[in-house]
C-alpha atoms as a PDB file:
ATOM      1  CA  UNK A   1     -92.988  39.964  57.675  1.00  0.00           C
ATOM      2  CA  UNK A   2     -89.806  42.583  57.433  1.00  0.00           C
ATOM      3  CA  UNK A   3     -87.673  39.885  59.472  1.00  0.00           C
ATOM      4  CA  UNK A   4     -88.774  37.179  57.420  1.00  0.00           C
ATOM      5  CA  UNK A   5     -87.577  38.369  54.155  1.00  0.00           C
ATOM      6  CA  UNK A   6     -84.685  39.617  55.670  1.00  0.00           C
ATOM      7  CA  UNK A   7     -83.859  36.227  57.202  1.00  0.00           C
ATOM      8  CA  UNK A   8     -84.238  35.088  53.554  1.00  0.00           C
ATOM      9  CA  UNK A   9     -82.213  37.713  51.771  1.00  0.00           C
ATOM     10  CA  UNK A  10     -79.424  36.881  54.448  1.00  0.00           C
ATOM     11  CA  UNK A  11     -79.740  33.190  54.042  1.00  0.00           C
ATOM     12  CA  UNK A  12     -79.778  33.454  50.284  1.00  0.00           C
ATOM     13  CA  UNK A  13     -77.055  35.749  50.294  1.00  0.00           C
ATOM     14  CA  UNK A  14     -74.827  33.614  52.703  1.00  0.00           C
ATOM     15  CA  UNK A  15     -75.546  30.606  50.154  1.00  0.00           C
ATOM     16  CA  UNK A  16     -74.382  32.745  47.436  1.00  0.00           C
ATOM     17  CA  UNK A  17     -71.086  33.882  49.470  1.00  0.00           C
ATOM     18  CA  UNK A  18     -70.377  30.418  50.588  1.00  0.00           C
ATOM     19  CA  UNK A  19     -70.841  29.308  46.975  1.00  0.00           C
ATOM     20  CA  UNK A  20     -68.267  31.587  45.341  1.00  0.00           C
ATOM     21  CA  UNK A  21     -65.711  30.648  48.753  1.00  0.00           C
ATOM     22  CA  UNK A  22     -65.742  27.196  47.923  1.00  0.00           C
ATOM     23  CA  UNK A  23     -64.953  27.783  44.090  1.00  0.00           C
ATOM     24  CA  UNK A  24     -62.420  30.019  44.450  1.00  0.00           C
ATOM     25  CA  UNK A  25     -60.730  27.863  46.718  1.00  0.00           C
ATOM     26  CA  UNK A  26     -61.184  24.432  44.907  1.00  0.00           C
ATOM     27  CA  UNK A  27     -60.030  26.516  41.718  1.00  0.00           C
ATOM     28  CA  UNK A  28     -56.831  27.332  42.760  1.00  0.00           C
ATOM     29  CA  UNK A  29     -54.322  26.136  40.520  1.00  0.00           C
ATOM     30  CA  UNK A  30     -51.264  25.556  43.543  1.00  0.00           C
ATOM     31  CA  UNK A  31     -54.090  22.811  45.020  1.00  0.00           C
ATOM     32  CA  UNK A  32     -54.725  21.486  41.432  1.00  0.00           C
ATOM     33  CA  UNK A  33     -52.482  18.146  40.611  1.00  0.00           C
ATOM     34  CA  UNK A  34     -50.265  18.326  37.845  1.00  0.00           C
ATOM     35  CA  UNK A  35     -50.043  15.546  35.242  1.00  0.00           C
ATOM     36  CA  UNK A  36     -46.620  14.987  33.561  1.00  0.00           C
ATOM     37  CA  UNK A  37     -47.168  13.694  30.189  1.00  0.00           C
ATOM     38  CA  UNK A  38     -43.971  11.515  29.048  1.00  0.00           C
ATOM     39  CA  UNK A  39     -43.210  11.820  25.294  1.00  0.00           C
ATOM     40  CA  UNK A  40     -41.450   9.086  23.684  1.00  0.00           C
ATOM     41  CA  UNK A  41     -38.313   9.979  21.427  1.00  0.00           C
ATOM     42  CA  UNK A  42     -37.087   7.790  19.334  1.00  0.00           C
ATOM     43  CA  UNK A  43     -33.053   6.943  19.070  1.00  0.00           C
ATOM     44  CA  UNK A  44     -30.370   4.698  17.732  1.00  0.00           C
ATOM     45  CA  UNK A  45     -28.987   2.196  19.808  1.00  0.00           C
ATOM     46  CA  UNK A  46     -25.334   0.088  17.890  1.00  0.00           C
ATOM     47  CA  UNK A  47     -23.200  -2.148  19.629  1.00  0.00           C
ATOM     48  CA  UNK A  48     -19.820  -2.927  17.617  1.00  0.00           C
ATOM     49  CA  UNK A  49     -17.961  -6.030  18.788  1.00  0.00           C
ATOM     50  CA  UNK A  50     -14.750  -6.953  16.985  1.00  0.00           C
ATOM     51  CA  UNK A  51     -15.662  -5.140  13.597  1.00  0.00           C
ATOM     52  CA  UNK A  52     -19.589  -6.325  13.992  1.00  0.00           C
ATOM     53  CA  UNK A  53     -22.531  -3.775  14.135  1.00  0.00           C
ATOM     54  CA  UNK A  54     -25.676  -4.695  16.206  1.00  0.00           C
ATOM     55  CA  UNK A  55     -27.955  -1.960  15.516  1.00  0.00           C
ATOM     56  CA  UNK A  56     -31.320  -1.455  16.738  1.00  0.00           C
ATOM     57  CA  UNK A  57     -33.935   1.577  16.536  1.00  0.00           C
ATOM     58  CA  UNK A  58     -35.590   1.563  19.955  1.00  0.00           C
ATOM     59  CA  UNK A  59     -38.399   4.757  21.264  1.00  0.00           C
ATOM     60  CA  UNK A  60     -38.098   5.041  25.136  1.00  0.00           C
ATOM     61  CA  UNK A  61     -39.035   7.421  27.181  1.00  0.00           C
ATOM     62  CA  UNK A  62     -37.956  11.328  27.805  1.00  0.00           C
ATOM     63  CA  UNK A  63     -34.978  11.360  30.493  1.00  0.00           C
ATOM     64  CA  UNK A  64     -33.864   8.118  29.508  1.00  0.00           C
ATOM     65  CA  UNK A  65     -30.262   7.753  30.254  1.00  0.00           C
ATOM     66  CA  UNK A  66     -27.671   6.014  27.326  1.00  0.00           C
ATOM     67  CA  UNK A  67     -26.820   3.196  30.042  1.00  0.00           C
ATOM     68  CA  UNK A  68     -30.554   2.434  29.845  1.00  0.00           C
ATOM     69  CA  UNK A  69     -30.624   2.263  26.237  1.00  0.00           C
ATOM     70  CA  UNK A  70     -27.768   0.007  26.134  1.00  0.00           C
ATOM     71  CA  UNK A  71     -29.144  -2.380  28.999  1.00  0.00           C
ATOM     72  CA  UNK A  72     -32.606  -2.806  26.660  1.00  0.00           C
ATOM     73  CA  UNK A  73     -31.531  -5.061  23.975  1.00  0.00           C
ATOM     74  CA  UNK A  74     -28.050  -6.351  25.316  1.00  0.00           C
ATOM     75  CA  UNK A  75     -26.491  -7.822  28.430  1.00  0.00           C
ATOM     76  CA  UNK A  76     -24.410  -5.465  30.534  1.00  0.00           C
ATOM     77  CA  UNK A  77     -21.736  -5.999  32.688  1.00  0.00           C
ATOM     78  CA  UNK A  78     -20.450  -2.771  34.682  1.00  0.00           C
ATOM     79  CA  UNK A  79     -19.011  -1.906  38.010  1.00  0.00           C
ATOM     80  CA  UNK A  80     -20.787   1.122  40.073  1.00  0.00           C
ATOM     81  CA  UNK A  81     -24.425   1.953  38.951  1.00  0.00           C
ATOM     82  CA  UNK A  82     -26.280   4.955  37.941  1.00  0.00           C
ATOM     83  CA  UNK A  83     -24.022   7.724  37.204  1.00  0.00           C
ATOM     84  CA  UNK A  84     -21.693   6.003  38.707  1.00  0.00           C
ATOM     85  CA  UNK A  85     -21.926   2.859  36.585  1.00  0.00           C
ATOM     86  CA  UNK A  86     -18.655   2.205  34.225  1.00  0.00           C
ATOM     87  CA  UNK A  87     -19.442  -0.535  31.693  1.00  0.00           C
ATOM     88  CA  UNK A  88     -16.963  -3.395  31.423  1.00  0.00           C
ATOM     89  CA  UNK A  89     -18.764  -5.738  29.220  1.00  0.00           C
ATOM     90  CA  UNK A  90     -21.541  -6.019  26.644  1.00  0.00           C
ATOM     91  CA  UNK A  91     -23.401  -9.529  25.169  1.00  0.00           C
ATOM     92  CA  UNK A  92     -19.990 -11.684  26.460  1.00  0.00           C
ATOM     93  CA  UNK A  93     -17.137  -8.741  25.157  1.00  0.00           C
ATOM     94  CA  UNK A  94     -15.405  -8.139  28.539  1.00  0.00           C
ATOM     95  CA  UNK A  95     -13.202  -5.079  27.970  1.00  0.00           C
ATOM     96  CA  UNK A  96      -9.578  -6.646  28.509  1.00  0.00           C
ATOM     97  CA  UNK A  97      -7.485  -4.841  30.803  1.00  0.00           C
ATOM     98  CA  UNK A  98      -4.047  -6.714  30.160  1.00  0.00           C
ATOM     99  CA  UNK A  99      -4.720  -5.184  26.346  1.00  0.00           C
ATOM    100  CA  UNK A 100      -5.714  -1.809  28.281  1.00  0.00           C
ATOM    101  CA  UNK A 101      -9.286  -1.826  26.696  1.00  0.00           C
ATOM    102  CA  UNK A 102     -12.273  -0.366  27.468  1.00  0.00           C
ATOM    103  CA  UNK A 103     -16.135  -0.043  26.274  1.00  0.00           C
ATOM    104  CA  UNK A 104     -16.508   3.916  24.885  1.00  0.00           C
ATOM    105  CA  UNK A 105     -19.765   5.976  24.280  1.00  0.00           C
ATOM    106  CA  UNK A 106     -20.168   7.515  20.977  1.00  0.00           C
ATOM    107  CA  UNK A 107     -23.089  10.080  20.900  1.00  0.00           C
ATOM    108  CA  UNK A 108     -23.691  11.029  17.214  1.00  0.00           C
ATOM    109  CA  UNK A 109     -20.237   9.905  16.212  1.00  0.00           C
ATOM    110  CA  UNK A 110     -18.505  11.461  19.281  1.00  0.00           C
ATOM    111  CA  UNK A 111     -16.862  10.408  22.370  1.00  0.00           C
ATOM    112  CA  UNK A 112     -19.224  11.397  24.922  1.00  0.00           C
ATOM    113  CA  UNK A 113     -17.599  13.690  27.507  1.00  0.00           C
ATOM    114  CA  UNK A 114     -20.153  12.050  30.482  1.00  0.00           C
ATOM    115  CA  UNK A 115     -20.808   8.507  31.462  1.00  0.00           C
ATOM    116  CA  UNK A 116     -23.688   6.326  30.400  1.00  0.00           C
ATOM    117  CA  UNK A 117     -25.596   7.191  33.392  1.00  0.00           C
ATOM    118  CA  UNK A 118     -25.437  10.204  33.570  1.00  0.00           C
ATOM    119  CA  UNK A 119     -26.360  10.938  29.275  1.00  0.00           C
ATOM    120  CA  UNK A 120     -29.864  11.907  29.072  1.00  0.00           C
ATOM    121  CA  UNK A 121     -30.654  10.593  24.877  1.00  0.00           C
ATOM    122  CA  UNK A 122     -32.419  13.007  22.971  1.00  0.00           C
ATOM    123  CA  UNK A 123     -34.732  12.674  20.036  1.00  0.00           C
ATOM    124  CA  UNK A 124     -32.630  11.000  16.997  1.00  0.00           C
ATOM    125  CA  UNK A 125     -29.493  10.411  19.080  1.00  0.00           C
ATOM    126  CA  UNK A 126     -27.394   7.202  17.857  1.00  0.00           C
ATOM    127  CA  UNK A 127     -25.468   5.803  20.574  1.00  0.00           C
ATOM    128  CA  UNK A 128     -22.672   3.777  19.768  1.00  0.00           C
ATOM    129  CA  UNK A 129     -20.433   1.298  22.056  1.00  0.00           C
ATOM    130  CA  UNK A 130     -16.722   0.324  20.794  1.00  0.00           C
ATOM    131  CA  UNK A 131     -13.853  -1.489  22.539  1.00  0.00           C
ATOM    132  CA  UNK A 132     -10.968   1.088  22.477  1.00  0.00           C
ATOM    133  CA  UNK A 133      -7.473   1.225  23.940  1.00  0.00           C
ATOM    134  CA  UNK A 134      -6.015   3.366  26.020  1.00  0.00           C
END
């Protein structure tokens, strides 16, 4: 009778052990997937050809780059892509080089300091494209 019950208490007790193992271990957070929720911001988007605004209000994604934005609502013509990419024309406006023109970003009313592709928008952002000379 003594080895029965302690067959059981062992057997009980290795259930028990075995139990908490497999909890602990399914329960740890480095094993546990991740989910990235995207939040949508909303931004500006204006296109001004020869003294005529296009503006839209458009929501797109978090880490959406301006050269995204820009490509949305209007047709793009650019050499290079990505961060590379250097915009040359916008709904038929080809940026004339004879005249030394070129299409410039405007974040919140100022030249941005990095290309298209490489601005990341942020909530209530307006972008703005103009021809300008240099």
């Amino acid at each position: 009778m003594n080895k029965i019950k302690i067959f059981i208490i062992f057997f009980v007790l290795s259930l028990i052990l075995g139990l908490f193992g497999y909890i602990i271990l399914n329960n740890n957070p480095s094993k546990q997937s991740i989910t990235r929720i995207e939040s949508k911001i909303e931004i500006r988007n204006r296109v001004i050809i020869d003294k005529i605004s296009k503006e839209n209000k458009i929501s797109v994604k978090d880490k959406t780059t301006a050269l995204t934005v820009l490509q949305i609502n209007n047709k793009v013509v650019m050499k290079g892509e990505k961060e590379m990419a250097f915009v040359t024309g916008i709904n038929n406006r080809l940026a004339d080089d004879s005249k030394h023109e070129f299409w410039a970003l405007y974040v919140n009313g100022k030249q941005a300091q990095v290309g298209a592709g490489s601005y990341i928008v942020k909530q209530g952002d307006t972008i703005e494209w103009k021809i300008e000379t240099y």
